[in-house]
N, C-alpha and C. Protein backbone atom coordinates (compact mmCIF):
# COMPACT_ATOMS: atom_id res chain seq x y z
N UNK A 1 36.35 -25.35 3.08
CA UNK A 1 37.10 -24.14 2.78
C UNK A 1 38.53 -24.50 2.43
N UNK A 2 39.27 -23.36 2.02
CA UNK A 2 40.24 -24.06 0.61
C UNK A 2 41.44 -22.81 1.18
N UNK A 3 42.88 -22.71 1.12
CA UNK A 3 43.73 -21.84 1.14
C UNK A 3 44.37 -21.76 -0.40
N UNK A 4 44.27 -20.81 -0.50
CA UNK A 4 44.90 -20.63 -2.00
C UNK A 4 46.59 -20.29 -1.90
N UNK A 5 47.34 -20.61 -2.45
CA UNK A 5 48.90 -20.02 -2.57
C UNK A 5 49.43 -20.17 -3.81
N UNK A 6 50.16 -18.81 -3.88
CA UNK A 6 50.83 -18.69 -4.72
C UNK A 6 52.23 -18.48 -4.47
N UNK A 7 53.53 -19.03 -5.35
CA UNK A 7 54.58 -18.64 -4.81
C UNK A 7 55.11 -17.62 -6.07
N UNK A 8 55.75 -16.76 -5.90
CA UNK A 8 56.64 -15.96 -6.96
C UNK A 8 57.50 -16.74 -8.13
N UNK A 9 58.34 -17.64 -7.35
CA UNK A 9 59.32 -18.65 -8.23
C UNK A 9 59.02 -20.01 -8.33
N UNK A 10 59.83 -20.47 -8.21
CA UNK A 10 60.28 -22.09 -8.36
C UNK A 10 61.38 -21.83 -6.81
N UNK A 11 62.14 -21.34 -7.06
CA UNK A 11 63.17 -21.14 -6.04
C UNK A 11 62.11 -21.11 -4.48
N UNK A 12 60.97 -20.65 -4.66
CA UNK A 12 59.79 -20.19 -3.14
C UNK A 12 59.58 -21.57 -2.63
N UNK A 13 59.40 -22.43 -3.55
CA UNK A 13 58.98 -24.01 -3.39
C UNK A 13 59.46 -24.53 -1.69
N UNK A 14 60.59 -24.24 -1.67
CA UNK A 14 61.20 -25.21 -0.39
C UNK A 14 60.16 -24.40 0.94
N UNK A 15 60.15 -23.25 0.71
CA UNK A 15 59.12 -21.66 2.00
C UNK A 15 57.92 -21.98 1.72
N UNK A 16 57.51 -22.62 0.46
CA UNK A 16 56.13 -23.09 0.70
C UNK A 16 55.58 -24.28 0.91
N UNK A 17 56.56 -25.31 1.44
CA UNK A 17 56.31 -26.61 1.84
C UNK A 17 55.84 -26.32 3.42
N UNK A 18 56.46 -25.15 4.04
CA UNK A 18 56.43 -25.01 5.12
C UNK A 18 55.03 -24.98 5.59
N UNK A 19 54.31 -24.22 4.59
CA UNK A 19 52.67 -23.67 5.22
C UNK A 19 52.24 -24.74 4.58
N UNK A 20 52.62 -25.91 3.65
CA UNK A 20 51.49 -27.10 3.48
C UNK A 20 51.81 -27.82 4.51
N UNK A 21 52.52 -28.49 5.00
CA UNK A 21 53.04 -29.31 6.03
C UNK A 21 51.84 -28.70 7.71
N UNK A 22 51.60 -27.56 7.44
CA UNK A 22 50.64 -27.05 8.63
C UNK A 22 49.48 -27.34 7.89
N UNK A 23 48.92 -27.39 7.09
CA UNK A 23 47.88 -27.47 6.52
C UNK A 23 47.66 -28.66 6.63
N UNK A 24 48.39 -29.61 5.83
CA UNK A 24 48.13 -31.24 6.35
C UNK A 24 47.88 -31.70 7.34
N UNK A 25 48.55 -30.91 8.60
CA UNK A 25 48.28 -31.04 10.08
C UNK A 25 46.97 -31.22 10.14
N UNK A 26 46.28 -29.75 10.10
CA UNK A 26 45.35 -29.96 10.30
C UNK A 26 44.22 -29.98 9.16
N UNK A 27 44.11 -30.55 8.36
CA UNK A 27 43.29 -31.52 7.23
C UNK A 27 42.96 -30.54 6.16
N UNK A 28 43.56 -29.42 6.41
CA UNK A 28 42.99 -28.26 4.92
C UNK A 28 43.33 -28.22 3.65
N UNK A 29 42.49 -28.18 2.94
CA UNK A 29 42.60 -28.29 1.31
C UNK A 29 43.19 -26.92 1.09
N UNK A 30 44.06 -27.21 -0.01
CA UNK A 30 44.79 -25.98 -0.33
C UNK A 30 45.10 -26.29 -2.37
N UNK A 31 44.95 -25.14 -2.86
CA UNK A 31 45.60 -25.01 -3.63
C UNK A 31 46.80 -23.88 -3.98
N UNK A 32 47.63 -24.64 -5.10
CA UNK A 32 49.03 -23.25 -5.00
C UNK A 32 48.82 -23.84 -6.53
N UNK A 33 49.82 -22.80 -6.88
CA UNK A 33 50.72 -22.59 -8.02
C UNK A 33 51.80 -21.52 -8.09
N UNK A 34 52.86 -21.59 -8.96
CA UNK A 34 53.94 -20.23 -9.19
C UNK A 34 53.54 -19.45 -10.00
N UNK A 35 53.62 -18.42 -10.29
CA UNK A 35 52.78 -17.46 -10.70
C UNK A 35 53.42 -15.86 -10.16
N UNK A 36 53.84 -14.73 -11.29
CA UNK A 36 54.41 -13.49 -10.80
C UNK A 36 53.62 -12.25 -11.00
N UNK A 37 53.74 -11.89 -10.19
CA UNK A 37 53.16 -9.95 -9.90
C UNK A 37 53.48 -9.54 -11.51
N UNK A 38 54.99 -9.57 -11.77
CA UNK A 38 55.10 -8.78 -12.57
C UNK A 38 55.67 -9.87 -14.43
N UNK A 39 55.91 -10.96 -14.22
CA UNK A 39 56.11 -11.75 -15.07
C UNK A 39 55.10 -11.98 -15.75
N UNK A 40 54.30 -12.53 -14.78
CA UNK A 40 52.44 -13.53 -15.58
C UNK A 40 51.55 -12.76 -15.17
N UNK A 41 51.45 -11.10 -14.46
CA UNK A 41 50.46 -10.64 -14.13
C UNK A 41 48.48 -11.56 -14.33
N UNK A 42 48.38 -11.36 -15.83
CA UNK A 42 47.40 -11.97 -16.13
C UNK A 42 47.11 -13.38 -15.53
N UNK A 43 48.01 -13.99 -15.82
CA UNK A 43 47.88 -15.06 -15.54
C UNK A 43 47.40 -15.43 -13.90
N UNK A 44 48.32 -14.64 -12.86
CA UNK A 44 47.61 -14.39 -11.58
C UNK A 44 46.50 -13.82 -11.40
N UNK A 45 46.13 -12.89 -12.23
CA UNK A 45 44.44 -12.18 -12.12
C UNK A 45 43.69 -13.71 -12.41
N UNK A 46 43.65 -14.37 -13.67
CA UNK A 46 43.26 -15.66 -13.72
C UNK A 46 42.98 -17.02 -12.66
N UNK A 47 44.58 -16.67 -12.02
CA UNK A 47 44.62 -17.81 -10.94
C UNK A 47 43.54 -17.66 -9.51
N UNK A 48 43.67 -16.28 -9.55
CA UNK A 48 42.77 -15.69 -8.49
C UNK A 48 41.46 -15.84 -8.58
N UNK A 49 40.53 -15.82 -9.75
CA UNK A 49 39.48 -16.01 -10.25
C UNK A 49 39.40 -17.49 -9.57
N UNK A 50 40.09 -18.17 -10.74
CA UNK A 50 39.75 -19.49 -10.54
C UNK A 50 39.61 -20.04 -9.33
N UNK A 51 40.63 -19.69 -8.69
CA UNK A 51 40.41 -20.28 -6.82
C UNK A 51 39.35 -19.74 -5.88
N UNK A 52 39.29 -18.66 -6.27
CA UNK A 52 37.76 -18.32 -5.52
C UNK A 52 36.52 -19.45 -5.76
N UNK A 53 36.68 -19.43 -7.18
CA UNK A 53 35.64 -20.62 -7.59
C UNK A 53 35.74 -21.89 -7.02
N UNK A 54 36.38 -22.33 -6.49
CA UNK A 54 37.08 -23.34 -6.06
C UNK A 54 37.05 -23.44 -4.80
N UNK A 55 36.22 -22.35 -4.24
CA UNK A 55 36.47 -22.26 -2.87
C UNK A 55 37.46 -21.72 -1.90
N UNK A 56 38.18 -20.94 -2.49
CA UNK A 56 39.55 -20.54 -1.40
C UNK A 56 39.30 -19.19 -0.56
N UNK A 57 38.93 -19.68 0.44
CA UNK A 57 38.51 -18.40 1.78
C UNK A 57 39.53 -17.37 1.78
N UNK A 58 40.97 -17.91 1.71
CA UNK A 58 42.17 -17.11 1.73
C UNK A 58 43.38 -17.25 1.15
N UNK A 59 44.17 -16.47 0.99
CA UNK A 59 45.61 -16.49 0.63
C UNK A 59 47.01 -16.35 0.62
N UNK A 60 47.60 -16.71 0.40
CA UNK A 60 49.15 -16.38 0.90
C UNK A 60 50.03 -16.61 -0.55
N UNK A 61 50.62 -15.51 -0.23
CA UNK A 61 51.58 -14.96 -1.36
C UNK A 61 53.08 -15.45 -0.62
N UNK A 62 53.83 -15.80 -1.36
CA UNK A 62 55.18 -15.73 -1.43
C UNK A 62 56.43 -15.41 -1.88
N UNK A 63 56.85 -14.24 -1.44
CA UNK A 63 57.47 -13.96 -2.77
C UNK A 63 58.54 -12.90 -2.32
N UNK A 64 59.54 -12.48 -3.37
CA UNK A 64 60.66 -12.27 -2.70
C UNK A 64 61.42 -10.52 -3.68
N UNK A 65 62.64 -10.10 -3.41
CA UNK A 65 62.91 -8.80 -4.24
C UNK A 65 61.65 -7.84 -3.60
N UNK A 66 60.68 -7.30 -5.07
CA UNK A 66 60.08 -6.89 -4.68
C UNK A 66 58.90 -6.90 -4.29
N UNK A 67 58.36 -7.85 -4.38
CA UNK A 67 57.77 -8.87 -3.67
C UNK A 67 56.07 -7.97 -3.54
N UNK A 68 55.98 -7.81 -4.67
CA UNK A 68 54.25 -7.27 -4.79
C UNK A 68 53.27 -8.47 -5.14
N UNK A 69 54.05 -9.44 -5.39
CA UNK A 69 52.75 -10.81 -5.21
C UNK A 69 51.52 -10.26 -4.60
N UNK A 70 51.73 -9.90 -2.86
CA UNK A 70 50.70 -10.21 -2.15
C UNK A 70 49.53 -8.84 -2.39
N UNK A 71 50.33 -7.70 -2.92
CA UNK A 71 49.70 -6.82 -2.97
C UNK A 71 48.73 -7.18 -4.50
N UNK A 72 49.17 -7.88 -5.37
CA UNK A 72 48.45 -7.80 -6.51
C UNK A 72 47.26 -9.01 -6.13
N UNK A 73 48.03 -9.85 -5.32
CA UNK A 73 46.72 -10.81 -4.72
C UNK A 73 45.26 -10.17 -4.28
N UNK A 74 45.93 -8.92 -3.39
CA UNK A 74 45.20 -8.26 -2.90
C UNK A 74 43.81 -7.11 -3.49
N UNK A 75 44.57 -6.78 -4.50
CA UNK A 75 44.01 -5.77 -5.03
C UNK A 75 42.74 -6.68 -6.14
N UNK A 76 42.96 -8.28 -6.23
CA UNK A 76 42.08 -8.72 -7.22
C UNK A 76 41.01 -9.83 -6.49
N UNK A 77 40.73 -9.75 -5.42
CA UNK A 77 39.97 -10.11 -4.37
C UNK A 77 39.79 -9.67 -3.10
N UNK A 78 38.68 -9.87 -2.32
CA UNK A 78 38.31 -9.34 -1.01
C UNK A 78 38.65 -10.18 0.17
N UNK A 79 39.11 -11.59 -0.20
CA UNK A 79 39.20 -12.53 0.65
C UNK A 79 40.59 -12.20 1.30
N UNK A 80 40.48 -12.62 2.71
CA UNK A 80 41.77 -12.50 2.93
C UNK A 80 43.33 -13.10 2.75
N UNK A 81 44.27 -11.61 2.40
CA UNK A 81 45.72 -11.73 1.85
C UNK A 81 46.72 -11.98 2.97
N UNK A 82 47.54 -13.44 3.06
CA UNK A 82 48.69 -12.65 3.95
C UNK A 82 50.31 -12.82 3.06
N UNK A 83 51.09 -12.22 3.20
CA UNK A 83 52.38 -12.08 2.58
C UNK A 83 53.21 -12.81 3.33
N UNK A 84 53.69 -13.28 2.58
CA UNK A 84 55.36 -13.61 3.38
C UNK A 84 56.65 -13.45 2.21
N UNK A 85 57.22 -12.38 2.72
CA UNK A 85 58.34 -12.20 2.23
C UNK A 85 59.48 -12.90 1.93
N UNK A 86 60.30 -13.51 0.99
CA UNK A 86 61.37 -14.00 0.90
C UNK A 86 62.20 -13.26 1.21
N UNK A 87 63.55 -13.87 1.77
CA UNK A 87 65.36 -13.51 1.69
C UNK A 87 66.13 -13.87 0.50
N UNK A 88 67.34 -13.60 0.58
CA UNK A 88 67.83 -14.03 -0.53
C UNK A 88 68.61 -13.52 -1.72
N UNK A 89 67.96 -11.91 -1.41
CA UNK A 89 68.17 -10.63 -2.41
C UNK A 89 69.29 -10.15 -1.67
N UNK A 90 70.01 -9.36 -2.96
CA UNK A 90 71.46 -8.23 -2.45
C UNK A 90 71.23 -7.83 -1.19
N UNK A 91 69.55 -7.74 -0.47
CA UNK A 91 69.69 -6.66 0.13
C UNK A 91 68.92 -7.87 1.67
N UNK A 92 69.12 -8.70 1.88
CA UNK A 92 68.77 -9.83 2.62
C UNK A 92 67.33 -10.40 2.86
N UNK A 93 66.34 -9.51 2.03
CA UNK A 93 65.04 -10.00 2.00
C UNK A 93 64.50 -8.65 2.54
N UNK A 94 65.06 -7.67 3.15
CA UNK A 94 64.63 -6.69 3.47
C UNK A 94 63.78 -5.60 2.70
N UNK A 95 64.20 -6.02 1.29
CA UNK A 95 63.50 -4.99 0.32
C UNK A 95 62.19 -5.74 -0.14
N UNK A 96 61.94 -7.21 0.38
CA UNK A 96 60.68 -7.91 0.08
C UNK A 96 59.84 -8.02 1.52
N UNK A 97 60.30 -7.80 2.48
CA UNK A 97 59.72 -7.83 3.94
C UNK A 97 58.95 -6.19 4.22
N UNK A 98 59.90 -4.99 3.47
CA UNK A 98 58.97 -4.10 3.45
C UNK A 98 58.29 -3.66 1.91
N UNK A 99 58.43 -4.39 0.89
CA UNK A 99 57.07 -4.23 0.10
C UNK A 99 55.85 -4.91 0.37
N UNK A 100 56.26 -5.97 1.28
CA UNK A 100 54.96 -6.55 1.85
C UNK A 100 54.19 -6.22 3.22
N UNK A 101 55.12 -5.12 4.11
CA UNK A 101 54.41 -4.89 4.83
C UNK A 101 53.87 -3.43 3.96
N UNK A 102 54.31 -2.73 3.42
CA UNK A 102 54.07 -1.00 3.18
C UNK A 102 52.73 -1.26 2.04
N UNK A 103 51.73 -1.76 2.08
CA UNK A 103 51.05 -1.91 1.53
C UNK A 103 50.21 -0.26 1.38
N UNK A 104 49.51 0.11 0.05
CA UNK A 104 49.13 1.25 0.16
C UNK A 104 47.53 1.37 0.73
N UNK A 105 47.50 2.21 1.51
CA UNK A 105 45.83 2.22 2.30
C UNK A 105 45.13 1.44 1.70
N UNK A 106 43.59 0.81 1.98
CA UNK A 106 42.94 0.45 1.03
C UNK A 106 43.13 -1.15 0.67
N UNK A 107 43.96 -1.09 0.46
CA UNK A 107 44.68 -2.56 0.14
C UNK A 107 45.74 -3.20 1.01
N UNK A 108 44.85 -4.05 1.83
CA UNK A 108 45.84 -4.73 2.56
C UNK A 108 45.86 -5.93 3.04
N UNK A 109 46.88 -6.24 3.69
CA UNK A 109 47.67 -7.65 3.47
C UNK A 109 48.61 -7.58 4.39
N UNK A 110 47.71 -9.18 5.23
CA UNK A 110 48.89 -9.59 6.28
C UNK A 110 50.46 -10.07 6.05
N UNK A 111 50.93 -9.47 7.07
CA UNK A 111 52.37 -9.49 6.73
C UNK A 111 53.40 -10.36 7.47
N UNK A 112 53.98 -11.49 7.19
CA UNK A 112 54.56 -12.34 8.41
C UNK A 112 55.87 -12.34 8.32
N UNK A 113 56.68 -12.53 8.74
CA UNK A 113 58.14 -12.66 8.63
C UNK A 113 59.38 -13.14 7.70
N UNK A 114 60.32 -13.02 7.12
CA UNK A 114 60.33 -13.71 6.35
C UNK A 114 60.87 -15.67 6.10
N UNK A 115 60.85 -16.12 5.04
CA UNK A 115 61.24 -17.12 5.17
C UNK A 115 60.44 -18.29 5.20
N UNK A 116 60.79 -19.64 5.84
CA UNK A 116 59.95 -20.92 6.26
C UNK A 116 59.03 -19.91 7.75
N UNK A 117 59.80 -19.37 8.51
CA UNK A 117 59.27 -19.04 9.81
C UNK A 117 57.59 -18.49 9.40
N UNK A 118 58.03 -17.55 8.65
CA UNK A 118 56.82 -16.68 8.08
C UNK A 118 56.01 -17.33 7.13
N UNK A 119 56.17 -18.88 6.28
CA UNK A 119 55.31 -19.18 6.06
C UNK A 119 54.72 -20.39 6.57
N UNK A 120 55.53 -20.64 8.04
CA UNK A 120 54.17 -21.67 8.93
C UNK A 120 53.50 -20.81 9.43
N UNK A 121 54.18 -19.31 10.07
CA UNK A 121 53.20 -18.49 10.44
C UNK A 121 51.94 -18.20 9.96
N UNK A 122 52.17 -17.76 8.43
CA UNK A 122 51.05 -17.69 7.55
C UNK A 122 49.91 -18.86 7.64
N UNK A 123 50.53 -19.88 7.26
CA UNK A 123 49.75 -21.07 7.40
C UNK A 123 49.22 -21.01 8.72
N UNK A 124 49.32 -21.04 9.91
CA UNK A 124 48.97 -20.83 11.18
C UNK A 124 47.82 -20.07 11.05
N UNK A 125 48.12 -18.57 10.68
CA UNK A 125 47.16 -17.64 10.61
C UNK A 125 45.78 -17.71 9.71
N UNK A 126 46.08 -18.52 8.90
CA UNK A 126 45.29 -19.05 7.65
C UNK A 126 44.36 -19.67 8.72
N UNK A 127 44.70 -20.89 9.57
CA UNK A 127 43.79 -21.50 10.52
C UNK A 127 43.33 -20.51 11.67
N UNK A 128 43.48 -19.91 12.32
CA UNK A 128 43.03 -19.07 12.96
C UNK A 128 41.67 -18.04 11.88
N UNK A 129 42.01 -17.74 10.53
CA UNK A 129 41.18 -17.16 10.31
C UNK A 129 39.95 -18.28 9.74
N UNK A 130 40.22 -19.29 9.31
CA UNK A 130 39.06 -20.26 9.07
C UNK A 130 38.66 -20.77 10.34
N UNK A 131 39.44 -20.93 11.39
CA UNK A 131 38.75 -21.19 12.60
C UNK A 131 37.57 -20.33 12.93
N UNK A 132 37.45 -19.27 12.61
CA UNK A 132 36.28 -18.34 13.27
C UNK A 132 35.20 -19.12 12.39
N UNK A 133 34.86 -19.75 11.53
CA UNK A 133 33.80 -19.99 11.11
C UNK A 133 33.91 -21.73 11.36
N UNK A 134 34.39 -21.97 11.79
CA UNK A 134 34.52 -24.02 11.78
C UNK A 134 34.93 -24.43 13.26
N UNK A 135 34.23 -24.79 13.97
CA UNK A 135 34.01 -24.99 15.07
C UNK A 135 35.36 -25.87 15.44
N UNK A 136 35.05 -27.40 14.67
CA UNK A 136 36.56 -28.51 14.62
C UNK A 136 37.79 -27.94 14.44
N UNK A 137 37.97 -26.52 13.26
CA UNK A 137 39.20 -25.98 13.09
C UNK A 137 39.86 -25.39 14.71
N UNK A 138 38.93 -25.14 14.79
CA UNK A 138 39.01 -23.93 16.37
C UNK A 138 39.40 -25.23 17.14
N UNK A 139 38.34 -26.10 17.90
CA UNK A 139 39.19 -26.97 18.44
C UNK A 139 40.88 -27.86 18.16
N UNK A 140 40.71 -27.99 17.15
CA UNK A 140 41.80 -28.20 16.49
C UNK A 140 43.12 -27.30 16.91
N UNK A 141 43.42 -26.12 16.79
CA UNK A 141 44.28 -25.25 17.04
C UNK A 141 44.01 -24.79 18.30
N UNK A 142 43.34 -25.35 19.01
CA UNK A 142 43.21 -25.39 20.76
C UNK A 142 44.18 -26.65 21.09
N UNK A 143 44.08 -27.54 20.48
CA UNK A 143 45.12 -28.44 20.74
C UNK A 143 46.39 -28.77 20.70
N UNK A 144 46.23 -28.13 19.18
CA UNK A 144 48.04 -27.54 18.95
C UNK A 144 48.56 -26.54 20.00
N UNK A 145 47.76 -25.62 20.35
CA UNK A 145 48.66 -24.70 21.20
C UNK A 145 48.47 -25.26 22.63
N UNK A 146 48.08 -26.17 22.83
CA UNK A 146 48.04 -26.93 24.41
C UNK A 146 49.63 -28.01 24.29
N UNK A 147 49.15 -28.47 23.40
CA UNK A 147 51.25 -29.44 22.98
C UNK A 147 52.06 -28.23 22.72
N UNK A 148 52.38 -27.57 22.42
CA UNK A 148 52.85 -26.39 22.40
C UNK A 148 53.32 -25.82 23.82
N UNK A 149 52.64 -25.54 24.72
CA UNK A 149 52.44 -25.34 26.59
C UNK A 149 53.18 -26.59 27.04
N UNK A 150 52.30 -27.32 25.91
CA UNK A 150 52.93 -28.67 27.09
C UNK A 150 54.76 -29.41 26.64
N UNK A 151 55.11 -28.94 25.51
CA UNK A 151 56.16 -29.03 24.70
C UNK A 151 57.38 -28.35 25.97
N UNK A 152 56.60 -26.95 25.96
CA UNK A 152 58.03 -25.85 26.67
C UNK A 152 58.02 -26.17 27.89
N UNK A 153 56.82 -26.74 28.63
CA UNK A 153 57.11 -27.21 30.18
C UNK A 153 57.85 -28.37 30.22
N UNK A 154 57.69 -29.72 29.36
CA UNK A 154 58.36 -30.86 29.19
C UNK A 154 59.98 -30.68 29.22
N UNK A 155 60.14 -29.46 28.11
CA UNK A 155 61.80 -28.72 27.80
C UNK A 155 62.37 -28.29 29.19
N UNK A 156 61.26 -27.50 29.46
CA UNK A 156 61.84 -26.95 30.83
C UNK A 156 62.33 -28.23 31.90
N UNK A 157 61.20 -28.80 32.47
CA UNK A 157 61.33 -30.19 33.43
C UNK A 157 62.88 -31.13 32.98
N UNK A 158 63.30 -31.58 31.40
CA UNK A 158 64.43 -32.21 31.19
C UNK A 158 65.65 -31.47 31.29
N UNK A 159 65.31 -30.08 31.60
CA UNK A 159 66.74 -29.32 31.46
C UNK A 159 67.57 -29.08 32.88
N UNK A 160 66.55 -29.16 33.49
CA UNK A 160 66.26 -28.76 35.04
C UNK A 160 67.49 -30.00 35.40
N UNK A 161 66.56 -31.25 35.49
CA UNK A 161 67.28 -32.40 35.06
C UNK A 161 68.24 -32.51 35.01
N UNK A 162 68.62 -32.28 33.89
CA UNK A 162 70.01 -32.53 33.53
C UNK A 162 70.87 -31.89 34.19
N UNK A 163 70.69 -30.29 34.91
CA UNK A 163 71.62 -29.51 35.41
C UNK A 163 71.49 -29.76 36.85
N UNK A 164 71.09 -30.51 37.48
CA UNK A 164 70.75 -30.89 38.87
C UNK A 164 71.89 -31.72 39.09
């Protein structure tokens, strides 16, 4: 199984290193490209095609302003969409954090925070949703979130430490 991404710009590039870098973690094939809602429309109906063929269980949009990437992702496949909004705009990313959550009934699409944060999240969530069908994925992200437990107790124990 395959994650598909698309980013809005060139400028998205650095927010979408974030969700490959989780992906590499844990061994998932992914494809991306840049590609716009409203620039290359076609060209994204295209991209979408093609990656299904290709295998891509799911997707993540990136994208920023007004940031209907994820909704047009959405509306041209059944597989699952999640958004992550860019910052950046006059208006601090806020006008791309709620076109990606205000999705209209019918069509919808996960919505994560904006930024790098929101797209390891995404990426995260991407594994959680291929985990339900891949046994290794699932173990896999049982492990991460055990270093994770075991990360904030370690933090805790050296701080203690130090203030003693």
């Amino acid at each position: 199984m395959k994650v598909g991404l698309f980013i809005g710009s060139e400028s998205d590039y650095g927010i979408l290193q974030e969700a490959l870098a989780v992906f590499d973690e844990f061994g998932i094939s992914y494809l991306w490209e840049i590609t716009s809602a409203h620039r290359s429309p076609e060209r994204t109906k295209a991209l979408i095609g093609k990656f299904e063929k290709e295998g891509v269980a799911v997707f993540i949009a990136v994208a920023g302003k007004a940031a209907h990437l994820a909704g047009v992702v959405a509306s041209y496949t059944l597989k699952p969409v999640i958004g992550v909004p860019v910052g950046g705009s006059e208006l601090g990313g806020l006008d791309a954090l709620l076109s990606t959550v205000q999705m209209p009934r019918g069509v919808p699409v996960a919505s994560m925070g904006l930024g790098k944060s929101g797209a390891a999240n995404a990426a995260l969530f991407a594994v959680h949703i291929l985990g339900l069908s891949d046994k290794d994925l699932a173990e896999k992200l049982s492990g991460f979130r055990k270093k994770m437990v075991d990360s904030v107790k370690n933090a805790s124990q050296k701080v203690k430490r130090q203030k003693a």
